[in-house]
Protein backbone atom coordinates (compact mmCIF):
# COMPACT_ATOMS: atom_id res chain seq x y z
CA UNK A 1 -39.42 6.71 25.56
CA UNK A 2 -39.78 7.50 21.74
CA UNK A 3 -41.26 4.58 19.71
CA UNK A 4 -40.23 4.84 15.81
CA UNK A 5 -42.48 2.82 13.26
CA UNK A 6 -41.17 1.47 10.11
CA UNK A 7 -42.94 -0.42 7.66
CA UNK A 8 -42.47 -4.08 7.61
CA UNK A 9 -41.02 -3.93 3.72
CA UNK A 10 -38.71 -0.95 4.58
CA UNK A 11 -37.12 -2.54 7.41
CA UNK A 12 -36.62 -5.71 5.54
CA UNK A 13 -34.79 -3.82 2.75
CA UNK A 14 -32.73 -2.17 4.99
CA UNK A 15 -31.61 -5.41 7.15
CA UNK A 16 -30.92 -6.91 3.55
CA UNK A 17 -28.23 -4.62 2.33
CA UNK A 18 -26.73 -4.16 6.17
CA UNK A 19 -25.80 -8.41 5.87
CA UNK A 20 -25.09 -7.53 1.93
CA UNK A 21 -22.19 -4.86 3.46
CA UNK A 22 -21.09 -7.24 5.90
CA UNK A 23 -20.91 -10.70 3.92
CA UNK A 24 -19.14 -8.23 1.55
CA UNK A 25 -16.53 -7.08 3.78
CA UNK A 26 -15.89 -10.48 5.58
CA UNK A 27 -15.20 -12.31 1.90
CA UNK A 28 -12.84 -9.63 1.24
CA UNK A 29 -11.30 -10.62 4.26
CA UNK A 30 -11.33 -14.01 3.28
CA UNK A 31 -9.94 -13.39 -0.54
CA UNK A 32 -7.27 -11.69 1.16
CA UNK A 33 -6.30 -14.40 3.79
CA UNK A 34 -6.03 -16.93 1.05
CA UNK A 35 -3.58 -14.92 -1.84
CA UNK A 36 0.12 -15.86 -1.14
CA UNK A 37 2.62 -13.99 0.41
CA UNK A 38 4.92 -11.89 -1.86
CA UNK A 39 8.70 -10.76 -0.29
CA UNK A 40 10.01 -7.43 -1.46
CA UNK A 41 12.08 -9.23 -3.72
CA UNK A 42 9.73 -11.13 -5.61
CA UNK A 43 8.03 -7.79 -6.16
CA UNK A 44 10.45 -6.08 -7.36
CA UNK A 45 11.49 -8.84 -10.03
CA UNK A 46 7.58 -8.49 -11.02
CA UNK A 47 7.51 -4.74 -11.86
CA UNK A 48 10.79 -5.25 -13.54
CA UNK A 49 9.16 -7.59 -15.74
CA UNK A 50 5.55 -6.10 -16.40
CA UNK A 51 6.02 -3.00 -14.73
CA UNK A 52 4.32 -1.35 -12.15
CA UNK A 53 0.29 -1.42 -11.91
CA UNK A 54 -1.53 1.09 -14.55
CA UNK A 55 -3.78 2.31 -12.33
CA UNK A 56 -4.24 2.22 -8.55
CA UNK A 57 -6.36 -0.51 -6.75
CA UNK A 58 -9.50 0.04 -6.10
CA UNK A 59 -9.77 -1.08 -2.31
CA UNK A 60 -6.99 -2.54 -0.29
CA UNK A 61 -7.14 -4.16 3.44
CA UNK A 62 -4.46 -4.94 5.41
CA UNK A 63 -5.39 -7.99 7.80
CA UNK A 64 -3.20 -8.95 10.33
CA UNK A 65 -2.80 -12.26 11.91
């Protein structure tokens, strides 16, 4: 069996960012539950009016339910 040592500090940090990522990812989740349902229709009569998006997003996720 192979023990590894890491510093107290260092393994702190990384457990930190690891819950950042997740917390991150799960409120993205969450953001996206919430935001209202838009029919193919609707969209279409929005890019007619203010035209398609400028520039493409910069994440997307697709939840299903």
């Amino acid at each position: 069996m192979v023990t590894i040592t890491i510093p107290k500090k260092e393994l702190k940090v990384v457990v930190k960012e690891s819950v950042r990522e997740v917390l991150a990812q799960e409120f993205m989740k969450l953001r996206a539950l919430v935001l209202p349902n838009v029919s193919l229709k609707e969209q279409k009569d929005i890019e007619k009016y203010y035209g398609k998006p400028v520039r493409k997003a910069a994440k997307s996720i697709e939840i299903k339910s």
